[in-house]
Protein backbone atom coordinates (compact mmCIF):
# COMPACT_ATOMS: atom_id res chain seq x y z
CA UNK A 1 0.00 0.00 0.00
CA UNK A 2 0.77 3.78 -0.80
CA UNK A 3 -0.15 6.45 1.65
CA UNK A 4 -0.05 10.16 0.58
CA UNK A 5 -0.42 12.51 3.58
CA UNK A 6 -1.80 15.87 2.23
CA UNK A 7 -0.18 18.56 4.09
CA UNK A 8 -1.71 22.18 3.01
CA UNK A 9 -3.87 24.02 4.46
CA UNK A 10 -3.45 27.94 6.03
CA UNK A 11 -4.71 27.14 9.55
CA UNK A 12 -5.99 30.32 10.37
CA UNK A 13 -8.60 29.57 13.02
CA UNK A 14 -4.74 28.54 14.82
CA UNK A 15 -3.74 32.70 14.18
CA UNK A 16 -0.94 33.48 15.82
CA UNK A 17 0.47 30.12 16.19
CA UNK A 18 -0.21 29.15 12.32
CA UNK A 19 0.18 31.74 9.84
CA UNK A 20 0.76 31.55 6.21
CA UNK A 21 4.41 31.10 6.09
CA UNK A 22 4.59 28.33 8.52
CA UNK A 23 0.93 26.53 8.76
CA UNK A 24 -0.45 24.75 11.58
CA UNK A 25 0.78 21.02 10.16
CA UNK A 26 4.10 22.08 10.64
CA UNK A 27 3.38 23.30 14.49
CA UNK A 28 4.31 20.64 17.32
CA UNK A 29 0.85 20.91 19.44
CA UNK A 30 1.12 17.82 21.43
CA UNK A 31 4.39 16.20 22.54
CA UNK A 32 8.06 17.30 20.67
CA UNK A 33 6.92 16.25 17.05
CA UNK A 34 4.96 18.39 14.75
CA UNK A 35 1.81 17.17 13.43
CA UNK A 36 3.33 16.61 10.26
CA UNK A 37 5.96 14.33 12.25
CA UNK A 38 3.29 12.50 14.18
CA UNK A 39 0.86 11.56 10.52
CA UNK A 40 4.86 10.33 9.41
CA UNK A 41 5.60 8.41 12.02
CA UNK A 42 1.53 6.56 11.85
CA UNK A 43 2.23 6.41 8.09
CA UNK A 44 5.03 3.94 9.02
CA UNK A 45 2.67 1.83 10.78
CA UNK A 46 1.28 0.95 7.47
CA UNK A 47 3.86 1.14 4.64
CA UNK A 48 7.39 1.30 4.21
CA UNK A 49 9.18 4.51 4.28
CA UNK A 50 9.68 4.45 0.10
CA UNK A 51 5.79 4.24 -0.44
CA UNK A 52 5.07 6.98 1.55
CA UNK A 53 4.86 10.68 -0.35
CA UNK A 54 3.85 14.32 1.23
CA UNK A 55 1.86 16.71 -1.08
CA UNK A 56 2.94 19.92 0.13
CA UNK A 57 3.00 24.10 -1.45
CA UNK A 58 6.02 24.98 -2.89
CA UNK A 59 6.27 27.80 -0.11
CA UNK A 60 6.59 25.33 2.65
CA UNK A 61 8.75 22.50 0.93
CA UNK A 62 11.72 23.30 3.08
CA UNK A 63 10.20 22.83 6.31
CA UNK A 64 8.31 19.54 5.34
CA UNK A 65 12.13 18.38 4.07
CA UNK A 66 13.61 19.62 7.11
CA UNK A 67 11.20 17.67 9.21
CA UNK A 68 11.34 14.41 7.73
CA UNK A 69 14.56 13.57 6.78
CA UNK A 70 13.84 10.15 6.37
CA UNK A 71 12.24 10.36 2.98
CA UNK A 72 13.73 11.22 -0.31
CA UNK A 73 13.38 14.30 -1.85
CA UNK A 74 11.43 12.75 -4.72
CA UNK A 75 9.04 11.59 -2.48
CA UNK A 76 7.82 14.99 -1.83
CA UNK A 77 4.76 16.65 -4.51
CA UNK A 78 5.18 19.77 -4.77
CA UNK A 79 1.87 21.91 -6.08
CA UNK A 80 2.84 25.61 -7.80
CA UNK A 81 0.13 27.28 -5.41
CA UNK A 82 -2.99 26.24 -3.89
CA UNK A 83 -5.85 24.65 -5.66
CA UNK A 84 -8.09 23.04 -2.94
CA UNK A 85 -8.51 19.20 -2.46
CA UNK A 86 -9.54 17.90 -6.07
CA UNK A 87 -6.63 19.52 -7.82
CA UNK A 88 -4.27 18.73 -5.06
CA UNK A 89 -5.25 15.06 -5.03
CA UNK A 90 -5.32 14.30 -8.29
CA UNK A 91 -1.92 15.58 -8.86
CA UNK A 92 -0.72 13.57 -6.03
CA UNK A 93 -2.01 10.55 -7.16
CA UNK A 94 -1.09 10.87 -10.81
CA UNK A 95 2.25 11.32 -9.65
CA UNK A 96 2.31 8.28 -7.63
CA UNK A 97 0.91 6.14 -10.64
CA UNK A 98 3.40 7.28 -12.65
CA UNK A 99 6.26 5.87 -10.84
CA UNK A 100 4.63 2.96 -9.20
CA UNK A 101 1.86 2.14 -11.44
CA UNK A 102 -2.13 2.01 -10.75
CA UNK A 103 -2.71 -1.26 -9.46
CA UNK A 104 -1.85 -0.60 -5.92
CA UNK A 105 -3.77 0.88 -3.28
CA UNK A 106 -3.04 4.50 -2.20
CA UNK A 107 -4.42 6.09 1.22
CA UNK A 108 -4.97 9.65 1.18
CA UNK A 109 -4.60 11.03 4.78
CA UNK A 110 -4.25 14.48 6.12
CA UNK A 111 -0.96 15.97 8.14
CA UNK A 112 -2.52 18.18 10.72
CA UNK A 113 -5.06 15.60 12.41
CA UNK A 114 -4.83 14.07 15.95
CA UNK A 115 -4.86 10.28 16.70
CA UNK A 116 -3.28 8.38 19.38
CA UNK A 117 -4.93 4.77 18.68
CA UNK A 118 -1.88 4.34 15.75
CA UNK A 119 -2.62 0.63 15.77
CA UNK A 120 -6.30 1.28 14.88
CA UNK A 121 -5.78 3.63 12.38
CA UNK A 122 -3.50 1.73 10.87
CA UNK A 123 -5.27 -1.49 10.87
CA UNK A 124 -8.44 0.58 9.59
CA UNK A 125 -6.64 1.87 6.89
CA UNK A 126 -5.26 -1.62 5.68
CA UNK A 127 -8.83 -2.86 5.86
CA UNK A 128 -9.86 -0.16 3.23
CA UNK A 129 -7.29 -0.89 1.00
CA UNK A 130 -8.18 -4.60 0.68
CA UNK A 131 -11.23 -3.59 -0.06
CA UNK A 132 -10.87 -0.59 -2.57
CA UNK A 133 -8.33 -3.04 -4.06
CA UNK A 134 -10.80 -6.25 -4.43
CA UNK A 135 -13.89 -4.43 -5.08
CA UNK A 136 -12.25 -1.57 -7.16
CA UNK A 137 -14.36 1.02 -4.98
CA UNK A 138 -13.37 4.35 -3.36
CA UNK A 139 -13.35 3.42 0.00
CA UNK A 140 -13.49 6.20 2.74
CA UNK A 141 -13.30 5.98 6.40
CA UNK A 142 -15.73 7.65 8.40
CA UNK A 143 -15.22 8.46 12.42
CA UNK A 144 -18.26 7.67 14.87
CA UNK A 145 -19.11 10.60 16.15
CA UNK A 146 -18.44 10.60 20.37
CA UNK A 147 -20.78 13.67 20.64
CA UNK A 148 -22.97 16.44 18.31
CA UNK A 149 -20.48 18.94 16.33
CA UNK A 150 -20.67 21.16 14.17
CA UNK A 151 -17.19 21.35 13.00
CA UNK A 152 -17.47 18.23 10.99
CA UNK A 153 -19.54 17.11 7.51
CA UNK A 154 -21.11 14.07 7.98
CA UNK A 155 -21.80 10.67 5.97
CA UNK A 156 -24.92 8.82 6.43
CA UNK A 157 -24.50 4.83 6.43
CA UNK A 158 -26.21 2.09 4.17
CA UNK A 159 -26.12 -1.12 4.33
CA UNK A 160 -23.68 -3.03 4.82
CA UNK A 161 -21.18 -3.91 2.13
CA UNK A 162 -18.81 -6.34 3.50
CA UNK A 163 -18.97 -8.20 7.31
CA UNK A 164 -15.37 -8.57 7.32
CA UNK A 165 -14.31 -5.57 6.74
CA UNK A 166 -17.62 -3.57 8.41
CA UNK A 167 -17.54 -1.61 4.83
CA UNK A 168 -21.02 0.47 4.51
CA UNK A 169 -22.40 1.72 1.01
CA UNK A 170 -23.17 5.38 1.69
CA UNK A 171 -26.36 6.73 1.23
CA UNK A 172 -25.37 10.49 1.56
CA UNK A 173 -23.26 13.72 2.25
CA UNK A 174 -24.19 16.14 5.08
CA UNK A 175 -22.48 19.50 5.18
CA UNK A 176 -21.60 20.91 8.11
CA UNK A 177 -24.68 21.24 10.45
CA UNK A 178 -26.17 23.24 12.76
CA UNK A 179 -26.13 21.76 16.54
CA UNK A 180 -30.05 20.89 16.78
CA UNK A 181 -29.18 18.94 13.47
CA UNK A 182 -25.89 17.60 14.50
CA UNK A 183 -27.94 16.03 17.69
CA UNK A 184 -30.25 14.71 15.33
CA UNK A 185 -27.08 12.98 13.35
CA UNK A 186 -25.53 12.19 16.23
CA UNK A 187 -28.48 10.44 18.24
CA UNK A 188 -29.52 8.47 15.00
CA UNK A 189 -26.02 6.26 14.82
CA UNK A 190 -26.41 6.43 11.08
CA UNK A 191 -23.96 8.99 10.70
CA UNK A 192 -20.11 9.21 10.78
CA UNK A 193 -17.64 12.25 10.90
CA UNK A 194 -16.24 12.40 7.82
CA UNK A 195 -12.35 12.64 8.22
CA UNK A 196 -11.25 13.34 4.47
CA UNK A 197 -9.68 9.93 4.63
CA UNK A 198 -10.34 7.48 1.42
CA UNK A 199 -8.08 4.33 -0.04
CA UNK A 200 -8.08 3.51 -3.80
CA UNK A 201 -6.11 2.64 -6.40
CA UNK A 202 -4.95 4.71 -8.97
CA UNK A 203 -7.06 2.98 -11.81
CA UNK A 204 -10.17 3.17 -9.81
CA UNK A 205 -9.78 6.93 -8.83
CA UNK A 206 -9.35 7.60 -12.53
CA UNK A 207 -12.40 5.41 -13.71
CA UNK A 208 -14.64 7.25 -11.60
CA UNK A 209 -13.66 10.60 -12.43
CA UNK A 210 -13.94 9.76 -15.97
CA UNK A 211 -17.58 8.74 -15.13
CA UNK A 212 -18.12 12.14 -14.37
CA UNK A 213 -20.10 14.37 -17.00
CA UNK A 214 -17.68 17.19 -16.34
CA UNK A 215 -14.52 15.83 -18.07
CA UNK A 216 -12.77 18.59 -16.46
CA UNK A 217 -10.62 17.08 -14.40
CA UNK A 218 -10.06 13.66 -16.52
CA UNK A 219 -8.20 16.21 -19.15
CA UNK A 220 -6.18 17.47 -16.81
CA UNK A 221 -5.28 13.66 -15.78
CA UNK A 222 -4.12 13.15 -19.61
CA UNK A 223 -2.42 16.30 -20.12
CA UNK A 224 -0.05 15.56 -16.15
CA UNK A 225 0.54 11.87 -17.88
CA UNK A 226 2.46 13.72 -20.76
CA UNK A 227 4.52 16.11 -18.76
CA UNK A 228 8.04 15.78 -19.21
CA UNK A 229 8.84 17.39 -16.00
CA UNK A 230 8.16 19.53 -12.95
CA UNK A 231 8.32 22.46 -14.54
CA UNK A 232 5.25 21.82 -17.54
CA UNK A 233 3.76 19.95 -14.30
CA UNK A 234 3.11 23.11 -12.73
CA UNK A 235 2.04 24.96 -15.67
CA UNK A 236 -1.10 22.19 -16.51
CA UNK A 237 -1.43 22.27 -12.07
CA UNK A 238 -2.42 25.93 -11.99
CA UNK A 239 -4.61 25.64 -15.08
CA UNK A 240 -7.00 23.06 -12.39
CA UNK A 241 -9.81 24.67 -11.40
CA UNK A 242 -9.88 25.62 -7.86
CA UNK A 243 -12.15 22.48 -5.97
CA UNK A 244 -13.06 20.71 -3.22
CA UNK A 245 -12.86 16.86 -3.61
CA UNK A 246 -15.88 16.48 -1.92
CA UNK A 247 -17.92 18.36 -3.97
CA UNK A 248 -15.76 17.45 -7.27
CA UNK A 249 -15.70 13.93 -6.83
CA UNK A 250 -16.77 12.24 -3.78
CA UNK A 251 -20.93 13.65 -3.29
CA UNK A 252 -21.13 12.56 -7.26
CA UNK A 253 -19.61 9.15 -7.30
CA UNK A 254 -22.65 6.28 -6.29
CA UNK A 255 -20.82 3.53 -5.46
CA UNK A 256 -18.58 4.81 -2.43
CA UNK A 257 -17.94 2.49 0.48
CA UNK A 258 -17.25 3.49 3.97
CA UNK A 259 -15.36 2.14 7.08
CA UNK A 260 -16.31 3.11 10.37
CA UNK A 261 -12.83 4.29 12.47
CA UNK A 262 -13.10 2.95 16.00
CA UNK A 263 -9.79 4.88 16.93
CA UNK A 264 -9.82 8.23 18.58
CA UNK A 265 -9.32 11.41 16.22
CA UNK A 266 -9.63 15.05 16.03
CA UNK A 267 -8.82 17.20 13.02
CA UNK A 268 -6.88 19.86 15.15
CA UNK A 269 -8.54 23.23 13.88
CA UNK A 270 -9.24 25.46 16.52
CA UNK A 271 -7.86 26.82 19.99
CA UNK A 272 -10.54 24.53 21.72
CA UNK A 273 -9.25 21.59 19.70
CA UNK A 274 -5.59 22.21 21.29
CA UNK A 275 -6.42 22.65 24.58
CA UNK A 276 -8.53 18.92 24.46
CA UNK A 277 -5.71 17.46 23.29
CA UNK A 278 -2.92 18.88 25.54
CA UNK A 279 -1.68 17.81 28.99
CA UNK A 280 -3.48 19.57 31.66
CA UNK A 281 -3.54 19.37 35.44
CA UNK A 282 -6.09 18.99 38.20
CA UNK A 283 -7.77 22.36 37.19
CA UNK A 284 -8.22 22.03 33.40
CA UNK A 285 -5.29 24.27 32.58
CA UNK A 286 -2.90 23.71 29.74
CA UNK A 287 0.51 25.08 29.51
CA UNK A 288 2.99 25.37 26.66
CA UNK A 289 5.95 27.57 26.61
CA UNK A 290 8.27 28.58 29.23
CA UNK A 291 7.44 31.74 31.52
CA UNK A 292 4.02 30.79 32.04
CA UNK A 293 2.48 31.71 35.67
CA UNK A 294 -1.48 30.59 36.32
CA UNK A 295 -3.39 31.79 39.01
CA UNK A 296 -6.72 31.06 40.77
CA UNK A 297 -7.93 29.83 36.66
CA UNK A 298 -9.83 27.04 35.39
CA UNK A 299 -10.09 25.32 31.81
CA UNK A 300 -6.95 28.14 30.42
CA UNK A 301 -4.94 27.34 27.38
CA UNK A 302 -1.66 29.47 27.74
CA UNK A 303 1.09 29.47 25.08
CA UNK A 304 4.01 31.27 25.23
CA UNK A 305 6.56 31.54 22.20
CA UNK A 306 8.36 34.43 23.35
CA UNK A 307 10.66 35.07 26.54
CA UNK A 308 8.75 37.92 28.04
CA UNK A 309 6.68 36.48 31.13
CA UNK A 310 2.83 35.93 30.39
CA UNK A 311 0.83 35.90 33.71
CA UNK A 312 -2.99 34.68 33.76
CA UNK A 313 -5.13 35.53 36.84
CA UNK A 314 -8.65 34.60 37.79
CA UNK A 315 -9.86 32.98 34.37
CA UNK A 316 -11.94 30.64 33.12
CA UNK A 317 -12.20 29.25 29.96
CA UNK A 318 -9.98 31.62 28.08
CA UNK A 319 -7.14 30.90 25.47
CA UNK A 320 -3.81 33.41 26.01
CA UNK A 321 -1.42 33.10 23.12
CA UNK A 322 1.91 35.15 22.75
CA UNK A 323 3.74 34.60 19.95
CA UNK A 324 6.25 37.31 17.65
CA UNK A 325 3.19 37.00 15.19
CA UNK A 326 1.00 38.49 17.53
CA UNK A 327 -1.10 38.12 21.27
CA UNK A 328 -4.33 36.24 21.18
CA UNK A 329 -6.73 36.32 24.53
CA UNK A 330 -10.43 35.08 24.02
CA UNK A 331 -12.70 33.12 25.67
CA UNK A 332 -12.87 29.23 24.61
CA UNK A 333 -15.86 29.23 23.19
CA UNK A 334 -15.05 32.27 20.26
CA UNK A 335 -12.51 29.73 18.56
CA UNK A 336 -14.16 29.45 15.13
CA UNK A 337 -14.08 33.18 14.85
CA UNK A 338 -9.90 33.64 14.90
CA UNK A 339 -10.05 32.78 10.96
CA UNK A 340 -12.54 36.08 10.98
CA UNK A 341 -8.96 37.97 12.43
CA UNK A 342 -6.18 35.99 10.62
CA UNK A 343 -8.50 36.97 7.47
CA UNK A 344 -8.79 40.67 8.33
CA UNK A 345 -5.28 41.18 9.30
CA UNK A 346 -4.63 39.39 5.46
CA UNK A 347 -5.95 42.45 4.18
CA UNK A 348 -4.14 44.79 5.54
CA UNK A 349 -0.92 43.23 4.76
């Protein structure tokens, strides 16, 4: 098996620990590693180090080849600019089939989630790829949902496919819901968290975009097979149309199959997000950084990047960030609106 981990992505609900130049995969949340690091080192788990490829920007290829020094250079896709999902994807994968043909199964994974059940998700991932491969079906994996969110699409089960595998057909795509529907989702059991994950080989990913009525993106496919190298690569990448691979592909393809992950996860998007997956003591509090005093608070993230002493006094539920980027304080509960900030301060630039 092939596993691509997909590592792009601006972060900015992560503003000012992720910015632009140095997104949040790259960021060591948890532990010493960076995410990037941690989706390597879980990779391993399933495939050997030469099967194993990042799809990365061209502005950040340095610091994914600085962080992994295991893997060759060639092993590393670089895309011209951003494209979304579909055009990311699909260059990946053509790329891939190009040097190791399009029989074999290739998992498409993302750098900047959270999972510490690496035997699971490996084993899950494995499972999909027998299954993509013997059934020549897309096969994603799906997360059951541990509580309503709203951070999260959602796929609805069908029956199911295969007993040995626990495969589901899919009946349907839910975009990201409000809470009284996300209860609804949630209380149901029909309905799994869609990660973004999906296992298939080359061959298959092609058929069914050729099924397609918008050819699109099967042109593209024909014209990256002829390239002679990187360079007329980019030029056909940035002619892709700019796409989500949910909406290009995956909501328009009938015969999907689905594998419900029993290991823990958490795509890692928000301040709220960090501070559940960090160490904390009796209180709730999480720590990270050096010069950090908390007083009297409960259920505080604090993160200190600089050497200047940050001191946080009779708090609750509040997120202090200090970085050379810029100082963050908010309460919890406001995560999803630091993107609305990152974007604004964009603009300005």
């Amino acid at each position: 098996m092939i596993v691509v981990i997909i590592a792009g992505g601006s972060g900015t609900r992560l503003w000012p620990l992720s910015t632009p130049e140095y997104p949040k995969h790259l960021l060591t949340i948890v532990g010493t590693n960076s995410l990037l690091q941690n989706t390597f080192e879980r990779a391993k788990k399933i495939t050997s180090i030469d099967k194993i490829y990042i799809s990365t920007e061209a502005s950040h290829s340095d610091h994914v080849i600085s962080q992994l020094p295991e893997i060759n250079k060639k092993q590393i896709i670089i895309e011209p600019a951003r494209r979304d999902t579909m055009p990311c994807i699909s260059n990946a994968l053509q790329y891939i089939s190009s040097v190791h043909g399009e029989e074999e199964p290739i998992a498409s994974i993302h750098a900047d989630h959270h999972i510490r059940d690496v035997k699971g998700f490996a084993e899950a991932i494995k499972r999909a790829g027998v299954i993509s491969q013997k059934h020549s079906r897309i096969t994603l994996l799906g997360m059951e949902p541990t509580h309503p969110d709203i951070k999260y699409g959602y796929i609805q089960k069908g029956d199911v496919f295969d007993n040995g595998t626990l495969a589901h057909e899919i009946k349907s795509f839910k975009e990201k819901p409000v809470y009284a529907k996300a209860l609804d989702y949630f209380e149901s059991g029909e309905y799994l968290w869609n990660m973004g994950y999906f296992v298939a080989p080359f061959k298959v990913f092609k058929d069914r975009i050729k099924g397609l009525s918008k050819n699109h993106w099967t042109d593209q496919l024909d014209r990256l097979s002829t390239a002679r190298d990187q360079k007329q690569r980019d030029v056909i990448y940035l002619d892709f149309e700019k796409e989500a691979i949910d909406t290009a592909l995956m909501e328009k393809v009938p015969d999907l199959l689905v594998i419900p992950g029993t290991f823990d996860w958490m795509d890692v998007g928000s301040f709220d997000d960090v501070h559940k997956v960090s160490s904390q003591d009796q209180d709730g509090n999480a720590v990270k950084g050096e010069n950090v005093h908390v007083m009297d608070s409960a259920q505080v993230y604090v993160r200190n990047d600089s050497d200047i002493p940050v001191a946080v006094i009779g708090m609750d539920n509040v997120v202090v960030v200090n970085t050379k980027h810029g100082v963050l304080v908010m309460r919890t509960d406001q995560s999803q609106k630091v993107k609305e900030i990152a974007n604004k301060l964009k603009e300005k630039e």
